[in-house]
N, C-alpha and C. Protein backbone atom coordinates (compact mmCIF):
# COMPACT_ATOMS: atom_id res chain seq x y z
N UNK A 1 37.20 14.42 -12.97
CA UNK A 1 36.06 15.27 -12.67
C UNK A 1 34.75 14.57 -13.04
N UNK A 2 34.59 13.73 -14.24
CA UNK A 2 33.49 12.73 -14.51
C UNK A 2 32.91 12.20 -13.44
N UNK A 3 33.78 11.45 -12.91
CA UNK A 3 33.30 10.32 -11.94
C UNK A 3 33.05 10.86 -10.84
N UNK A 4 33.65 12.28 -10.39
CA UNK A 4 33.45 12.70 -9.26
C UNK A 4 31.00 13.47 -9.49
N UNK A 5 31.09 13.98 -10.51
CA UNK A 5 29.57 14.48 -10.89
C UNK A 5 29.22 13.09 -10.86
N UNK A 6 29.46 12.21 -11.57
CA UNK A 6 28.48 10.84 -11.40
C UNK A 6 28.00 10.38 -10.17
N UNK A 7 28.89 10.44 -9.10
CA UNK A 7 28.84 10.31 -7.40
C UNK A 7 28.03 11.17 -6.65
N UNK A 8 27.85 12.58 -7.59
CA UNK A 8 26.85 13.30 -6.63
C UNK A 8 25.83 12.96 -7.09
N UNK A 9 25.63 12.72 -8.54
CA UNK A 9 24.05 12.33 -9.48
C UNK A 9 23.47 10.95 -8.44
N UNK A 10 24.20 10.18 -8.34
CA UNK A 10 23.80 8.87 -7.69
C UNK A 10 23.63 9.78 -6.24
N UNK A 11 24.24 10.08 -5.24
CA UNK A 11 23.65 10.74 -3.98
C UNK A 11 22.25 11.29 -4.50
N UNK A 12 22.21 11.99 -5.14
CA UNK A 12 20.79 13.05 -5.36
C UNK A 12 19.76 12.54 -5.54
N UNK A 13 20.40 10.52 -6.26
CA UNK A 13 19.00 10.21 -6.74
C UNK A 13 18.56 9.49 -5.00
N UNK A 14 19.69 8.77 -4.41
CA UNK A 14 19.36 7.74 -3.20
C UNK A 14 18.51 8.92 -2.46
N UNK A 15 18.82 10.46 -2.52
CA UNK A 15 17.92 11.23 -1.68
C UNK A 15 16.73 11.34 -2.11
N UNK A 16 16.28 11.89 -3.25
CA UNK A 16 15.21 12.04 -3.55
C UNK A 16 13.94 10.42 -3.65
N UNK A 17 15.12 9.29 -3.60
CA UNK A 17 14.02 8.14 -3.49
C UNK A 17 13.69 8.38 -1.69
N UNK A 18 14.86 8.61 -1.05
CA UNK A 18 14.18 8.28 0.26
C UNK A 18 13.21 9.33 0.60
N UNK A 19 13.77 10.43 -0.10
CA UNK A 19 12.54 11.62 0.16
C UNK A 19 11.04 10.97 -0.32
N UNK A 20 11.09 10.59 -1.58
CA UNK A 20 9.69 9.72 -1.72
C UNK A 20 9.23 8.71 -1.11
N UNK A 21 10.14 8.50 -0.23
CA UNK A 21 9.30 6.94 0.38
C UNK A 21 8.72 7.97 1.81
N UNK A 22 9.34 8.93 2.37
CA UNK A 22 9.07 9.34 3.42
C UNK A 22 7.71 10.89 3.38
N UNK A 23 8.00 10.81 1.83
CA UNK A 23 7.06 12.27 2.00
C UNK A 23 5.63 11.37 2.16
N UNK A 24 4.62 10.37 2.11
CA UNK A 24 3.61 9.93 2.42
C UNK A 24 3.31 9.65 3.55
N UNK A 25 4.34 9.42 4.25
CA UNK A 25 3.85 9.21 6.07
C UNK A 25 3.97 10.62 6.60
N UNK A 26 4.78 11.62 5.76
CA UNK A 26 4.95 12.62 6.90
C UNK A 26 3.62 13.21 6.20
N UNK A 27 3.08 13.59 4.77
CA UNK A 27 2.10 14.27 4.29
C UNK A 27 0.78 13.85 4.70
N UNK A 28 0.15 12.77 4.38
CA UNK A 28 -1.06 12.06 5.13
C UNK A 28 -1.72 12.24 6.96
N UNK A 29 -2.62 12.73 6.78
CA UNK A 29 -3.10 13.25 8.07
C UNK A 29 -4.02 12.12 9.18
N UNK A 30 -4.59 11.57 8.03
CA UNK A 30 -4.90 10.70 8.60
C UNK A 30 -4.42 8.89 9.31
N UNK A 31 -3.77 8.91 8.27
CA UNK A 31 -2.64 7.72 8.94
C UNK A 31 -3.37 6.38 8.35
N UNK A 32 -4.26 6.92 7.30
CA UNK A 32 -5.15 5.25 6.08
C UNK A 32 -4.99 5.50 5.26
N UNK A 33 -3.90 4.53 4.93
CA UNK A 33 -4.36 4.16 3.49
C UNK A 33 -4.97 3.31 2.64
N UNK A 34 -5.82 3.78 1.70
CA UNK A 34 -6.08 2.98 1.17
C UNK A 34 -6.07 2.75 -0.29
N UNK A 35 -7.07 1.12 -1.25
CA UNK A 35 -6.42 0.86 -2.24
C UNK A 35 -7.74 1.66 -2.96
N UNK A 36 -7.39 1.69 -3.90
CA UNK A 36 -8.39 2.46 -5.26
C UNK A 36 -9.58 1.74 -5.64
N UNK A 37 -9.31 0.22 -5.39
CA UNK A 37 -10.24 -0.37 -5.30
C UNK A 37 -11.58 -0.69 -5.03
N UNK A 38 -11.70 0.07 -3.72
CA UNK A 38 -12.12 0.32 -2.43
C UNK A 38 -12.73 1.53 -2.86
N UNK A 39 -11.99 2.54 -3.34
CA UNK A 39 -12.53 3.66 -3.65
C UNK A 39 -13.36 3.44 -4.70
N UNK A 40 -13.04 3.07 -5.86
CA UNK A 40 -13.57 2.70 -6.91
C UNK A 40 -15.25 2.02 -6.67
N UNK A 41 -15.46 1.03 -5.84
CA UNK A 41 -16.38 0.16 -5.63
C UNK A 41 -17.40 1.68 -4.59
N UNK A 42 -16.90 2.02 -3.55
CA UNK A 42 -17.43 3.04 -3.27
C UNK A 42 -17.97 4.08 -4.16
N UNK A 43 -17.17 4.91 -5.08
CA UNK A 43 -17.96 5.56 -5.91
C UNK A 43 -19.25 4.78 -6.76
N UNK A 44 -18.77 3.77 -7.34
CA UNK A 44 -19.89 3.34 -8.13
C UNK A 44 -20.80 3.14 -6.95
N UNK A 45 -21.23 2.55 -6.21
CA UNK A 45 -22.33 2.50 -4.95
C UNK A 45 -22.94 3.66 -5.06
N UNK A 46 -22.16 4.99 -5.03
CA UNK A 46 -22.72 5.86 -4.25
C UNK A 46 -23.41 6.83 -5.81
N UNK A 47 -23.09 6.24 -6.80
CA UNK A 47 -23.40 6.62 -8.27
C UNK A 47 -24.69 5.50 -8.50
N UNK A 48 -24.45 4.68 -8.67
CA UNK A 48 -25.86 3.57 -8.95
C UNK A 48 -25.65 2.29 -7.63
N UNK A 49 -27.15 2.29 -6.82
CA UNK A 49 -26.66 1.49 -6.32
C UNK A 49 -26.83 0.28 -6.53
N UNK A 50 -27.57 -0.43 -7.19
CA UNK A 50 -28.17 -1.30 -8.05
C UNK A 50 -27.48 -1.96 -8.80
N UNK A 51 -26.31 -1.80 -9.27
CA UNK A 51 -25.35 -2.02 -9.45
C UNK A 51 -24.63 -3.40 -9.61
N UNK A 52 -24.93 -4.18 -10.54
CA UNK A 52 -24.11 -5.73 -10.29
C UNK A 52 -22.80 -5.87 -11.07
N UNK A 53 -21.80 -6.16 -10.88
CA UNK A 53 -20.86 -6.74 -11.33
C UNK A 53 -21.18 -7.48 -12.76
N UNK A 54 -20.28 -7.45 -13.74
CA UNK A 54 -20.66 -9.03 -14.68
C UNK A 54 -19.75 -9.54 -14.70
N UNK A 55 -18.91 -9.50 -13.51
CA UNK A 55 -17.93 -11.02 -13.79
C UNK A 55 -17.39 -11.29 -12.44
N UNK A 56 -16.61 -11.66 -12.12
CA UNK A 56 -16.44 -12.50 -10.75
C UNK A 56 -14.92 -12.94 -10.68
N UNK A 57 -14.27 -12.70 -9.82
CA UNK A 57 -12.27 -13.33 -10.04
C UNK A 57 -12.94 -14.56 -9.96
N UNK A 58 -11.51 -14.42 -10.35
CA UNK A 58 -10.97 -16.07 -11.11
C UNK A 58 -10.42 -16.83 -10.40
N UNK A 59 -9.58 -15.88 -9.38
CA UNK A 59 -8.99 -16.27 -7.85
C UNK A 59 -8.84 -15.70 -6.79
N UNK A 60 -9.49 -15.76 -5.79
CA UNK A 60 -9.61 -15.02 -4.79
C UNK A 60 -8.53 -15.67 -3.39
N UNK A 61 -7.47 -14.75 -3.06
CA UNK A 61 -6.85 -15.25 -1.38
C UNK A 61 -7.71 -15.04 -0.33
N UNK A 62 -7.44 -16.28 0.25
CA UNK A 62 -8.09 -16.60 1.59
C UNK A 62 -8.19 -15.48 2.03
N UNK A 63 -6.75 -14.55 2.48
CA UNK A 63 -7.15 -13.44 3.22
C UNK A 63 -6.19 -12.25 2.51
N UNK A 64 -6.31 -11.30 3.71
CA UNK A 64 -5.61 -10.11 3.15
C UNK A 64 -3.99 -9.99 3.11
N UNK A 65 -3.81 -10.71 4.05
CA UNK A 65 -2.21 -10.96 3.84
C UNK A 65 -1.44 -12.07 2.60
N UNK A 66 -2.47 -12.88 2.25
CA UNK A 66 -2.01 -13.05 1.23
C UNK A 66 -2.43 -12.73 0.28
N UNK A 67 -3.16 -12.17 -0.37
CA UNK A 67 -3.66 -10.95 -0.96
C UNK A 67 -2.32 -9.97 -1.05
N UNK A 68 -1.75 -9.09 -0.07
CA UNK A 68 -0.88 -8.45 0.12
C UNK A 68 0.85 -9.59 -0.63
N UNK A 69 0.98 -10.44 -0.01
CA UNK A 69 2.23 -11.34 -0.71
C UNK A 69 1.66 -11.14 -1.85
N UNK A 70 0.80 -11.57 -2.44
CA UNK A 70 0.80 -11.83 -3.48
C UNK A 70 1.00 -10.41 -4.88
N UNK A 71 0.65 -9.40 -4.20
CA UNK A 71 0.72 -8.27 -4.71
C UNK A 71 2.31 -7.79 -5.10
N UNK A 72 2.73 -7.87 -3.43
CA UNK A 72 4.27 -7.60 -3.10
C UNK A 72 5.14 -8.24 -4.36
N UNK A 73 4.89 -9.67 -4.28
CA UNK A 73 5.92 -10.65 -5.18
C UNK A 73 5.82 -10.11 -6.88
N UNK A 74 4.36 -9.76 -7.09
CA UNK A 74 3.84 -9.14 -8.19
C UNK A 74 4.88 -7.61 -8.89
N UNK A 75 5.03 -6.89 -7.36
CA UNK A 75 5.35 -5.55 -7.60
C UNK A 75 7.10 -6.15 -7.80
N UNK A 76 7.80 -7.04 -7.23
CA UNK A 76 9.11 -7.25 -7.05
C UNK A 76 9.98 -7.91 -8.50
N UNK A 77 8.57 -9.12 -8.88
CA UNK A 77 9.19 -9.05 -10.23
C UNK A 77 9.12 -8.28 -11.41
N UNK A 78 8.04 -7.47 -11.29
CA UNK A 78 7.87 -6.38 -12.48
C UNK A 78 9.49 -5.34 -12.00
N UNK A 79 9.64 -5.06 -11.09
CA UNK A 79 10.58 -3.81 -10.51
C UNK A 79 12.11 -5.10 -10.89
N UNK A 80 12.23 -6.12 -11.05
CA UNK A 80 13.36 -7.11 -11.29
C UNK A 80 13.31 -6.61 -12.81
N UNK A 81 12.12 -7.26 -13.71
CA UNK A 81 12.06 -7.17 -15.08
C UNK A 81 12.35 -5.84 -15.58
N UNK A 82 12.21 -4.62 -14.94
CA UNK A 82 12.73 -3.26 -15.27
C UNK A 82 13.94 -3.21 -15.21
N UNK A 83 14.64 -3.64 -13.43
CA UNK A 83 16.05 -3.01 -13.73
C UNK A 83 16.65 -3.50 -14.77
N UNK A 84 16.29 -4.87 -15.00
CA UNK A 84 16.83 -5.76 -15.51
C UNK A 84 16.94 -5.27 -17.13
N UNK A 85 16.06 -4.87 -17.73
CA UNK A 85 15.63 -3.91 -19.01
C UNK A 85 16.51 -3.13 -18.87
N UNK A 86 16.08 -1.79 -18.13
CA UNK A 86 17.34 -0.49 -17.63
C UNK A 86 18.82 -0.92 -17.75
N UNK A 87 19.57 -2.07 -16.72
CA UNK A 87 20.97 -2.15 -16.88
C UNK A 87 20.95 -2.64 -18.20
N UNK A 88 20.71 -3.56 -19.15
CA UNK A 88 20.84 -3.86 -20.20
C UNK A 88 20.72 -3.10 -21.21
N UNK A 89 20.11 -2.07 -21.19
CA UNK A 89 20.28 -1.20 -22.55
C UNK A 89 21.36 0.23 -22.00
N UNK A 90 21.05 -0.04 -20.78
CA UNK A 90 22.51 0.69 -20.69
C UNK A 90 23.92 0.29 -20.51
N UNK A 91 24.04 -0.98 -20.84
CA UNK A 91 25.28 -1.30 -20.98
C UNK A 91 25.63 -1.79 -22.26
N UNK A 92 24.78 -1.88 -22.83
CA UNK A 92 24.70 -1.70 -24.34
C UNK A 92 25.36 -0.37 -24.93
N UNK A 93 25.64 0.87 -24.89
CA UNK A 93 26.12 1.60 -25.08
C UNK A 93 27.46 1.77 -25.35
């Protein structure tokens, strides 16, 4: 009977991730997204516009797609270094 509840816990979770990957395209009306960044730089504008920066990256990508890789690879090893955390202290048990 264990293993059979463990099998639905794992179904419930594969649903509710795909439910989260899908509730943002179906919820969003407009069909943009965007980064906080963007928002961020916008508010301050629209708060002071006068406004200078005091510092400047350190490295900037050519463009937005790599900009984007570079983010992606960013998000893939942090999400590696977790599971990787997660299975290990749970097999520690």
């Amino acid at each position: 009977m264990k293993g059979n509840s463990r099998s639905w816990n794992n179904w419930l979770l594969i649903l509710g991730v795909i439910g989260l990957a899908i509730a943002p395209l179906l919820l969003v009306k407009e069909g943009k997204f965007g980064g906080s960044d963007g928002e961020a730089e916008a508010a301050i504008q629209e708060i002071s516009p006068n406004y200078q920066p005091w510092f400047t990256p350190i490295f900037e990508p050519a463009s937005g797609e790599i900009e984007s890789l570079l983010f992606s690879v960013q998000a893939g090893l942090g999400a590696g270094v977790m599971g990787y955390v997660i299975g290990r202290y749970s097999h520690r048990r």
